[in-house]
PDB file of N, CA and C in Angstrom:
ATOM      1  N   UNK A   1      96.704  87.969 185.660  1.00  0.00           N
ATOM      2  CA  UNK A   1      96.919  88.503 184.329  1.00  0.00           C
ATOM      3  C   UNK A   1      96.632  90.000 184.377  1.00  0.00           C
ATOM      4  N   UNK A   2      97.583  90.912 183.756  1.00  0.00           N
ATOM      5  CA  UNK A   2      97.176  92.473 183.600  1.00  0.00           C
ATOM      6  C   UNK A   2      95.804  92.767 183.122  1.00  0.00           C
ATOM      7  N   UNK A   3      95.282  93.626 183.724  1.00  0.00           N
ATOM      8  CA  UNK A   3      93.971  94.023 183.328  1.00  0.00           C
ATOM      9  C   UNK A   3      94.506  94.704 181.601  1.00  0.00           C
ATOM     10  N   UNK A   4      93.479  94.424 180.556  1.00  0.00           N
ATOM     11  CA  UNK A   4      93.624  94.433 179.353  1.00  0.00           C
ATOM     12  C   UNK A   4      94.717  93.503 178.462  1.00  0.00           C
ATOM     13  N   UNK A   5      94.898  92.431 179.139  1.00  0.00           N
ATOM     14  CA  UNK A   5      95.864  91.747 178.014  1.00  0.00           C
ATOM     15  C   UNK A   5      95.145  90.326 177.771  1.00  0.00           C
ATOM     16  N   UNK A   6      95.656  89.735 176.719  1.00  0.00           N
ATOM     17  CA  UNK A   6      94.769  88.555 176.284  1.00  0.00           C
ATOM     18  C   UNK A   6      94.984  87.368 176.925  1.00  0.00           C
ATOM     19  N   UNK A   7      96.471  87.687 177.469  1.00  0.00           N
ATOM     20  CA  UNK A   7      96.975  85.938 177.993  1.00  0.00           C
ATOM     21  C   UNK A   7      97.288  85.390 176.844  1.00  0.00           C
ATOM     22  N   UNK A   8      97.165  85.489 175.280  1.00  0.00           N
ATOM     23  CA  UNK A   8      97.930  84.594 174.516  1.00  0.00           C
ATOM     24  C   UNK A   8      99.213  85.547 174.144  1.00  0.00           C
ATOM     25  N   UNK A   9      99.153  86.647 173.940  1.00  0.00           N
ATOM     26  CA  UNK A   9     100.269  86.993 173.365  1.00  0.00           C
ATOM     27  C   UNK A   9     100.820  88.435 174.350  1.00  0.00           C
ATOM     28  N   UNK A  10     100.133  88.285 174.883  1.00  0.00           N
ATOM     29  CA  UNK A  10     100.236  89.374 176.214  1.00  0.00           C
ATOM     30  C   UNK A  10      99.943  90.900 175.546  1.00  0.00           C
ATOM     31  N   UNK A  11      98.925  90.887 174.828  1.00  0.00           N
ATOM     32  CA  UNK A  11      98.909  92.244 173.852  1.00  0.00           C
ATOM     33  C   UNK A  11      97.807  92.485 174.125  1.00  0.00           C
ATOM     34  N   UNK A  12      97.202  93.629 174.304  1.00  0.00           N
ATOM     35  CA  UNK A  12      96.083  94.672 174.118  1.00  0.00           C
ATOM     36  C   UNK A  12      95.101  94.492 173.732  1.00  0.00           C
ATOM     37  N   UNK A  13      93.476  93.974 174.345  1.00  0.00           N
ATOM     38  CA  UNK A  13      92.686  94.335 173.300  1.00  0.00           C
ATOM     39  C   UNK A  13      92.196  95.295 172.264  1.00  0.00           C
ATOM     40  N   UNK A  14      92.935  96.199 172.910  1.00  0.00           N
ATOM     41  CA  UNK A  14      92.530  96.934 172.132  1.00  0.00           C
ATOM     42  C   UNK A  14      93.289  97.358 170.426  1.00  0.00           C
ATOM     43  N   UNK A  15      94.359  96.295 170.550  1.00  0.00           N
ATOM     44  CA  UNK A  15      95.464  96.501 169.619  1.00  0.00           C
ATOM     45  C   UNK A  15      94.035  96.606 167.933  1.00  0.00           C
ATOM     46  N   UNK A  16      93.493  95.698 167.664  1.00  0.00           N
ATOM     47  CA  UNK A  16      92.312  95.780 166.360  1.00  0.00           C
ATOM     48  C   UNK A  16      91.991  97.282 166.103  1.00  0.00           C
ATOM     49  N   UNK A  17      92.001  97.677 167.221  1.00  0.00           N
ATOM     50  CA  UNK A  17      91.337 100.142 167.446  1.00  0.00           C
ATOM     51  C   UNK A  17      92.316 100.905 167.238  1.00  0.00           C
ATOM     52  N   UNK A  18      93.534 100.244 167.047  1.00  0.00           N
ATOM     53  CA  UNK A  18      94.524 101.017 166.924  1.00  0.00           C
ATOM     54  C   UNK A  18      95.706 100.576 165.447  1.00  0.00           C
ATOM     55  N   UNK A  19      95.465  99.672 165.063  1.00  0.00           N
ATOM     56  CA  UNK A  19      95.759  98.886 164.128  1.00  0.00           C
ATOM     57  C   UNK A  19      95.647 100.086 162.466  1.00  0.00           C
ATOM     58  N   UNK A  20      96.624 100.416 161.968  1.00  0.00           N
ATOM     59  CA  UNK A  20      96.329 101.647 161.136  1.00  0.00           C
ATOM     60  C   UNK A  20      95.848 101.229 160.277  1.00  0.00           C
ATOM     61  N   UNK A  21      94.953 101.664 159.176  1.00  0.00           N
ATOM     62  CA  UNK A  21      94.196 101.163 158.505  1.00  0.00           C
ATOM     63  C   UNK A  21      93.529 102.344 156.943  1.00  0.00           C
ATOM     64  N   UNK A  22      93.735 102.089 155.714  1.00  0.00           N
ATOM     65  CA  UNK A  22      93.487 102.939 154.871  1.00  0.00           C
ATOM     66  C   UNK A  22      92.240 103.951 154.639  1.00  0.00           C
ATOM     67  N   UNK A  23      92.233 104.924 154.920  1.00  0.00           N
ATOM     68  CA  UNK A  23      90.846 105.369 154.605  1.00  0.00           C
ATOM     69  C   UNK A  23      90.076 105.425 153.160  1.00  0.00           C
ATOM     70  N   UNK A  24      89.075 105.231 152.965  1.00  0.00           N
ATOM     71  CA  UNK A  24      88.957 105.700 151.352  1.00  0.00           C
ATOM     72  C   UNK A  24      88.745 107.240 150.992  1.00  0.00           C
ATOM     73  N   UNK A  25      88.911 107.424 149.962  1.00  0.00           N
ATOM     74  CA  UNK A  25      89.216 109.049 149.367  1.00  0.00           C
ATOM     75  C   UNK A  25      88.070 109.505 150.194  1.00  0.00           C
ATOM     76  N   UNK A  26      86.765 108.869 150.092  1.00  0.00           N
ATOM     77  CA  UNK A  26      85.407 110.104 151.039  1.00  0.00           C
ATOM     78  C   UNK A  26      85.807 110.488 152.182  1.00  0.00           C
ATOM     79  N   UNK A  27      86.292 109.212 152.789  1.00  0.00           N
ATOM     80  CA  UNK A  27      86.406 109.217 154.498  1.00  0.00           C
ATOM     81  C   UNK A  27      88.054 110.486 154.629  1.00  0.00           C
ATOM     82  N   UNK A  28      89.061 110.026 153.959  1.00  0.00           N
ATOM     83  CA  UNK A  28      90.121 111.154 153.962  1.00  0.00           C
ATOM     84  C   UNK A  28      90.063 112.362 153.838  1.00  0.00           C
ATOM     85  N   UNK A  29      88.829 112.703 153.000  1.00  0.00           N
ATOM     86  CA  UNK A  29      88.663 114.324 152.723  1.00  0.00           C
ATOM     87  C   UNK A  29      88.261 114.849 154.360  1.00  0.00           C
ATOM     88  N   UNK A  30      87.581 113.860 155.448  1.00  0.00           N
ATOM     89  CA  UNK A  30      87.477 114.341 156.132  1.00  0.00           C
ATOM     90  C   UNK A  30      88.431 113.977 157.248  1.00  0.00           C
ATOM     91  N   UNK A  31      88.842 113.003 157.205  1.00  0.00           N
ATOM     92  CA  UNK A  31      90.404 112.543 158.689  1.00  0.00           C
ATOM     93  C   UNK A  31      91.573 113.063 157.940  1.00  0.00           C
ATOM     94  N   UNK A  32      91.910 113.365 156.987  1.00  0.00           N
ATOM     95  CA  UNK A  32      93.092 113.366 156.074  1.00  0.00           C
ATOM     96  C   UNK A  32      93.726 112.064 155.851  1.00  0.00           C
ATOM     97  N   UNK A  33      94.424 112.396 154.815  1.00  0.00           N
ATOM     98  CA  UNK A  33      94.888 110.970 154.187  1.00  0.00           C
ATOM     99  C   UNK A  33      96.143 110.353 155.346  1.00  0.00           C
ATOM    100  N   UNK A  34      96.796 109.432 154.294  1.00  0.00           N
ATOM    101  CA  UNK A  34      97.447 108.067 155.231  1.00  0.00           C
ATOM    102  C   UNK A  34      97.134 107.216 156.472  1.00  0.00           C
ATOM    103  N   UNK A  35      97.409 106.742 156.744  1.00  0.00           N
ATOM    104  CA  UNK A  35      96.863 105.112 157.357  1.00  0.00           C
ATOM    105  C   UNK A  35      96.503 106.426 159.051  1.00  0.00           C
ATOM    106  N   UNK A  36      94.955 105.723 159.520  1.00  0.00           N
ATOM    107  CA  UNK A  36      95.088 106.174 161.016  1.00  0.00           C
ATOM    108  C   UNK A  36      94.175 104.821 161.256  1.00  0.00           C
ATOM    109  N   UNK A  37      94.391 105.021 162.472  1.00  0.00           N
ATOM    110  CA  UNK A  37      93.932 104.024 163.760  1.00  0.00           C
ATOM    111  C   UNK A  37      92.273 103.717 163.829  1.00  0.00           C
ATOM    112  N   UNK A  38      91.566 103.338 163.526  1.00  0.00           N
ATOM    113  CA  UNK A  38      89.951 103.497 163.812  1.00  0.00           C
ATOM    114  C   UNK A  38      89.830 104.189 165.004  1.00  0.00           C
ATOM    115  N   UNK A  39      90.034 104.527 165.731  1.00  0.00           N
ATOM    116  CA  UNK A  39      89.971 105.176 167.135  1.00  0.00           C
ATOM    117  C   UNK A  39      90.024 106.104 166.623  1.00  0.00           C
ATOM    118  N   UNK A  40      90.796 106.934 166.202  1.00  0.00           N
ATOM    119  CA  UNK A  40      91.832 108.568 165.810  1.00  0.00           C
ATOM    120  C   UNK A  40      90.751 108.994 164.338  1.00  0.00           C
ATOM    121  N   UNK A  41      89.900 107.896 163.548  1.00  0.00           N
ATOM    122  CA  UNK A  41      89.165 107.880 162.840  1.00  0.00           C
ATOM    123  C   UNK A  41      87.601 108.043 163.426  1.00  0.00           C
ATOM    124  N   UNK A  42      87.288 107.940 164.425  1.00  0.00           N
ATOM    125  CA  UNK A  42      86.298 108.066 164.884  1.00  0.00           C
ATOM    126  C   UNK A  42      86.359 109.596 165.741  1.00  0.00           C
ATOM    127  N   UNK A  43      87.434 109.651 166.557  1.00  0.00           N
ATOM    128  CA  UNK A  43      87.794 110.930 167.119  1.00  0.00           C
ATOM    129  C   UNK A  43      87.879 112.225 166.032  1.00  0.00           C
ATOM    130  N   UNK A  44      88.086 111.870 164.759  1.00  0.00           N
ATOM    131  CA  UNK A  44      88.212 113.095 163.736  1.00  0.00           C
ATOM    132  C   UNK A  44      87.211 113.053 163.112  1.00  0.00           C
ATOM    133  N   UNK A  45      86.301 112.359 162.973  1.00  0.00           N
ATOM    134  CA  UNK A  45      84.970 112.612 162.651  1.00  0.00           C
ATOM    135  C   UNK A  45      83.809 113.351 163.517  1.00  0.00           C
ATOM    136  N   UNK A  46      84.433 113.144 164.864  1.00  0.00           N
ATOM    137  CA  UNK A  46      83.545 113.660 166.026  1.00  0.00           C
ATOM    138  C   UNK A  46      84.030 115.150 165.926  1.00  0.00           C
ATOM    139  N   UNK A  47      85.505 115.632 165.888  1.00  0.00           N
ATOM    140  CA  UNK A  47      85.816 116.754 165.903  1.00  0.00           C
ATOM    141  C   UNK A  47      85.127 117.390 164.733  1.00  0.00           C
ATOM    142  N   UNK A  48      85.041 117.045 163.746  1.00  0.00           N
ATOM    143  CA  UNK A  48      84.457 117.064 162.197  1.00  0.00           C
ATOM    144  C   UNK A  48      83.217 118.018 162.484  1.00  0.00           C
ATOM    145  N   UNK A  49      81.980 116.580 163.070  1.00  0.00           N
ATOM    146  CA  UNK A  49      80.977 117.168 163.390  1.00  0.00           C
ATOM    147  C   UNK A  49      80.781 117.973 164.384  1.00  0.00           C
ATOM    148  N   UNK A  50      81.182 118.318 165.235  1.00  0.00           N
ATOM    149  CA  UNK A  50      81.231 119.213 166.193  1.00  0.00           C
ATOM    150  C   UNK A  50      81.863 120.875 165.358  1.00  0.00           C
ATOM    151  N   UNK A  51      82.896 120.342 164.582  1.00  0.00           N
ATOM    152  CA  UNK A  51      83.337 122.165 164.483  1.00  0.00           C
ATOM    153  C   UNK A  51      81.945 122.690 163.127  1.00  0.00           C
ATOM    154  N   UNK A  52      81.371 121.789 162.283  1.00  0.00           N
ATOM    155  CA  UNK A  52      80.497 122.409 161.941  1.00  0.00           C
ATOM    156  C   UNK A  52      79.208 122.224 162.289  1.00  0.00           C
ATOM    157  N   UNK A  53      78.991 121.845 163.060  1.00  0.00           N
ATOM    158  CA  UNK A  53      77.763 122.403 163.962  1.00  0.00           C
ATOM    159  C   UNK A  53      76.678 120.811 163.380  1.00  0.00           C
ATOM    160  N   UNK A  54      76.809 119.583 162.850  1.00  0.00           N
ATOM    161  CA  UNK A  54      76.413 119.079 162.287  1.00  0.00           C
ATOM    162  C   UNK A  54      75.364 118.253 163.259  1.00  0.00           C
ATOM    163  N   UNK A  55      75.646 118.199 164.310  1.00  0.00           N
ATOM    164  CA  UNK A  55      74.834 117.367 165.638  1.00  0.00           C
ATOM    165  C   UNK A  55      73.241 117.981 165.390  1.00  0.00           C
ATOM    166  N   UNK A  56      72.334 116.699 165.342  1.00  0.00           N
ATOM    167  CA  UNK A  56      70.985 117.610 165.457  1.00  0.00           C
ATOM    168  C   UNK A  56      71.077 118.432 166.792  1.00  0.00           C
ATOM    169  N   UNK A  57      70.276 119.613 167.378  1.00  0.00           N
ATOM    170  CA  UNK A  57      69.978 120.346 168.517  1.00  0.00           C
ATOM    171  C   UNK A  57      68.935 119.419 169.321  1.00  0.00           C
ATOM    172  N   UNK A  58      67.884 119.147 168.713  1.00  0.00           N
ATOM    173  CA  UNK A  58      67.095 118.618 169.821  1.00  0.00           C
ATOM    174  C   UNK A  58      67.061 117.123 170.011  1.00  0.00           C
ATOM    175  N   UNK A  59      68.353 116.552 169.302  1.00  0.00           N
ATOM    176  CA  UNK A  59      68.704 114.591 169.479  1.00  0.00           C
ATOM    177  C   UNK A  59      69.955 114.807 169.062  1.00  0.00           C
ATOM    178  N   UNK A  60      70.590 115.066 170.313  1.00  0.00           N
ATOM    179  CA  UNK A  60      72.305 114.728 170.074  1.00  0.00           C
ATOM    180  C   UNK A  60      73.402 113.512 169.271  1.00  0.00           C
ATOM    181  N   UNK A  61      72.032 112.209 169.353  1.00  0.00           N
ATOM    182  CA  UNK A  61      72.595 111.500 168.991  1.00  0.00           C
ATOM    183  C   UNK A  61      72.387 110.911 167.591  1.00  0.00           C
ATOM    184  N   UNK A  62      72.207 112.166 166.737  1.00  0.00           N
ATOM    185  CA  UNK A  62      71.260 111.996 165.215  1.00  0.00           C
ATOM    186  C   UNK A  62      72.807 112.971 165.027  1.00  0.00           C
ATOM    187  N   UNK A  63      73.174 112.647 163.787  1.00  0.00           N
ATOM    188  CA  UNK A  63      74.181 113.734 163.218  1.00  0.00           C
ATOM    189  C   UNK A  63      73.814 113.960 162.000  1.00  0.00           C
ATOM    190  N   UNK A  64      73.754 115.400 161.018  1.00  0.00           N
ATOM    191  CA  UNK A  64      72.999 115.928 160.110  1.00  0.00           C
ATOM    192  C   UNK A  64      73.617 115.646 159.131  1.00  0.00           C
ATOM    193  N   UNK A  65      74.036 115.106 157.596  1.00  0.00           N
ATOM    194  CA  UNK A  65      74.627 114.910 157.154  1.00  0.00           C
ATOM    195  C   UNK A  65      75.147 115.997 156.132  1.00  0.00           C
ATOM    196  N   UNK A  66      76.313 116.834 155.979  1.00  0.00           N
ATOM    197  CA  UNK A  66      76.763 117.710 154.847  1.00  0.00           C
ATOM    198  C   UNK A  66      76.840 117.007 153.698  1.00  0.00           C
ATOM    199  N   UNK A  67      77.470 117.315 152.400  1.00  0.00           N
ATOM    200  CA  UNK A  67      77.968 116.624 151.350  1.00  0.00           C
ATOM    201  C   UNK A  67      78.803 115.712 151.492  1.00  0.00           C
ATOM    202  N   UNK A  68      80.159 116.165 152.709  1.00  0.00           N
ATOM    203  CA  UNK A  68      81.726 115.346 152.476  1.00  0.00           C
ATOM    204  C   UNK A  68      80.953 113.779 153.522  1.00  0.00           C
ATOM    205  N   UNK A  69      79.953 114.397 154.143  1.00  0.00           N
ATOM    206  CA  UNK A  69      79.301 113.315 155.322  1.00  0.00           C
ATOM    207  C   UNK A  69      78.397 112.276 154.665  1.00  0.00           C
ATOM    208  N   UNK A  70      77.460 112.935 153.449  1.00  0.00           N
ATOM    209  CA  UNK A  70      76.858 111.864 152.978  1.00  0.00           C
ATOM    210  C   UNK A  70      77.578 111.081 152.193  1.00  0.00           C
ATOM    211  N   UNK A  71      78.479 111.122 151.593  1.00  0.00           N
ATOM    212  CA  UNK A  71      79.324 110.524 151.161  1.00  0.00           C
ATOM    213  C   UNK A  71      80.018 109.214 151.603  1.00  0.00           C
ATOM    214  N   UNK A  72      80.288 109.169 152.966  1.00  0.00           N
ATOM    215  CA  UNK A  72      80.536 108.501 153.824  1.00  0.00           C
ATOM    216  C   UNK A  72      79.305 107.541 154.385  1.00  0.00           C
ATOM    217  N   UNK A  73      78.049 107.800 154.258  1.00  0.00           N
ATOM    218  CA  UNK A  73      77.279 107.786 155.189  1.00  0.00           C
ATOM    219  C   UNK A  73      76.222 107.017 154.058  1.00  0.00           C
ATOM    220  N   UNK A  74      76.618 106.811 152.791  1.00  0.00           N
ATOM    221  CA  UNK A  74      75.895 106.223 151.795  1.00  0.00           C
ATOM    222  C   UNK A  74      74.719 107.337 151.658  1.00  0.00           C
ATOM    223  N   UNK A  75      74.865 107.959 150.932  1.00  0.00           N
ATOM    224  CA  UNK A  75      73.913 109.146 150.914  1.00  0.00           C
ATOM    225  C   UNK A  75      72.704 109.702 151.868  1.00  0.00           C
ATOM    226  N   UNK A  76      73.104 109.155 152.837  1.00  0.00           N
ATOM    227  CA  UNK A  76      71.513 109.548 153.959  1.00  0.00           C
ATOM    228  C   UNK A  76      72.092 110.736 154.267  1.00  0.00           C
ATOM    229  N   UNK A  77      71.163 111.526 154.240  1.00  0.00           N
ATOM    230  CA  UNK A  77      70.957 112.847 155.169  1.00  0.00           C
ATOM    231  C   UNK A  77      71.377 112.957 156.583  1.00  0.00           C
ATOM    232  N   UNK A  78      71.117 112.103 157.585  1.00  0.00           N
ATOM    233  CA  UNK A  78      70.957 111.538 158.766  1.00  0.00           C
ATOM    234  C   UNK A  78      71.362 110.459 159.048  1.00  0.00           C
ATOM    235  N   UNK A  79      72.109 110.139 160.394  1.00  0.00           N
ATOM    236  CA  UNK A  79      72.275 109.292 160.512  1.00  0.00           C
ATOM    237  C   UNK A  79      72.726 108.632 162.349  1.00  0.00           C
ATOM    238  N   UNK A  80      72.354 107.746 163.280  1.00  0.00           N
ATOM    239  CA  UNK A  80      72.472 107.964 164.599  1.00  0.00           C
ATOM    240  C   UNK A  80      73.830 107.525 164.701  1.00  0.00           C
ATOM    241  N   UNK A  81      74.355 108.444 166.390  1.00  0.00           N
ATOM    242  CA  UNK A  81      75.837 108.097 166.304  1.00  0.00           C
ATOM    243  C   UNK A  81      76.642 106.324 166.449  1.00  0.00           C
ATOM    244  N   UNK A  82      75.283 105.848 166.410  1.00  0.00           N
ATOM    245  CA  UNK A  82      75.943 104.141 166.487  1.00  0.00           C
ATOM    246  C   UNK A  82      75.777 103.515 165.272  1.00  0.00           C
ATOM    247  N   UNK A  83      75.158 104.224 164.581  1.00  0.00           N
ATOM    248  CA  UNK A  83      75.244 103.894 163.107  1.00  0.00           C
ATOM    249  C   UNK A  83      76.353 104.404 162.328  1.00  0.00           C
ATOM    250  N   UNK A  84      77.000 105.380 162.702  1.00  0.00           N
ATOM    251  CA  UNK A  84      78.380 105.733 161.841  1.00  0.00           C
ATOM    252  C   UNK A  84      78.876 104.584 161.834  1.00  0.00           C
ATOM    253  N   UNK A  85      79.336 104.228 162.797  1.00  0.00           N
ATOM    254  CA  UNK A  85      80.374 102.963 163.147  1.00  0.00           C
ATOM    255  C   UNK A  85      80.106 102.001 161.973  1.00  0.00           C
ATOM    256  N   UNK A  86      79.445 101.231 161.621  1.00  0.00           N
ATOM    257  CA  UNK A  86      78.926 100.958 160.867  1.00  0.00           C
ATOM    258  C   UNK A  86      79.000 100.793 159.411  1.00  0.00           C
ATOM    259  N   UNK A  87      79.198 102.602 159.251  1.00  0.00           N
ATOM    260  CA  UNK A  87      79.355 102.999 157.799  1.00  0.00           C
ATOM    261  C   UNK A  87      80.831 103.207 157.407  1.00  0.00           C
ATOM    262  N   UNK A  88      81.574 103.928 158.658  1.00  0.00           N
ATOM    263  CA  UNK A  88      82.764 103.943 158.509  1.00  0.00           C
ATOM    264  C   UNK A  88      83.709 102.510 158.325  1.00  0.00           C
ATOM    265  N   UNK A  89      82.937 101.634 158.626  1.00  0.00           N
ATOM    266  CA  UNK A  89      83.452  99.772 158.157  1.00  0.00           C
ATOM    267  C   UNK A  89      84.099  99.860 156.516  1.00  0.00           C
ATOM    268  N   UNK A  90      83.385 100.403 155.929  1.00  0.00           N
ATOM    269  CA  UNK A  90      83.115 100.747 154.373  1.00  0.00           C
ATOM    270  C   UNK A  90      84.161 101.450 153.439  1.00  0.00           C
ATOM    271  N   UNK A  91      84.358 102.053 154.736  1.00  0.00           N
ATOM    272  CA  UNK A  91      85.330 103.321 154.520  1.00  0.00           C
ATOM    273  C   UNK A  91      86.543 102.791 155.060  1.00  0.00           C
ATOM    274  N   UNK A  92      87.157 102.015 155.367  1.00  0.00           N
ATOM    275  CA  UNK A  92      88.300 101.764 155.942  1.00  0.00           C
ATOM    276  C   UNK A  92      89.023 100.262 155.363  1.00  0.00           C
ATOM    277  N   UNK A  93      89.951 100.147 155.358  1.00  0.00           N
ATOM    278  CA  UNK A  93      90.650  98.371 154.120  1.00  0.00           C
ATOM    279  C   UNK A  93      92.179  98.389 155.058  1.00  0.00           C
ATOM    280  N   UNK A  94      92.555  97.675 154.959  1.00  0.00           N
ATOM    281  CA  UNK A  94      94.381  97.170 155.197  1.00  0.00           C
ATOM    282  C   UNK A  94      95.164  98.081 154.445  1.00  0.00           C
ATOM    283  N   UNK A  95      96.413  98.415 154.914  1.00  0.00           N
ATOM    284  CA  UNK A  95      97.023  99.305 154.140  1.00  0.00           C
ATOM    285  C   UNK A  95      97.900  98.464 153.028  1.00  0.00           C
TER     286      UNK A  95
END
């Protein structure tokens, strides 16, 4: 069997990560609107935090929360990067 396919339908696991999916208005202000992929949703949040500097300095894996972020993030200030995942659940529905 190809490395990454299921054997039932011969498709991708990864097809669920790529599967487009609605953002809600918080989460769009920061991926932009219409349907993206949870993958491409996680990748534009990383770009997000990275272009404004939002990563704590001395725990990379703590991200600081702005306004458009707490929003997303259920108002915490803070939050670790395996916990986005998480929050962004919240933020995302079927198109």
């Amino acid at each position: 069997m190809a490395k990454g396919t299921t054997g039932k339908t011969g498709g991708s696991r990864s097809d669920g990560l790529q599967r487009p999916l609605k953002p809600s208005e918080d989460l769009a202000a920061i991926t932009g609107t219409g349907n993206i992929a949870r993958s491409d949703v996680v990748s534009k949040m990383w770009e997000y935090i990275k272009k404004n500097n939002l990563q704590n300095p001395e725990n990379k894996r703590e991200i600081l929360a702005d306004d458009k972020l707490k929003k997303v993030f259920g108002g915490k200030d803070k939050v670790s990067m395996f916990e986005m995942n998480k929050h962004l659940s919240g933020h995302l529905s079927q198109p």
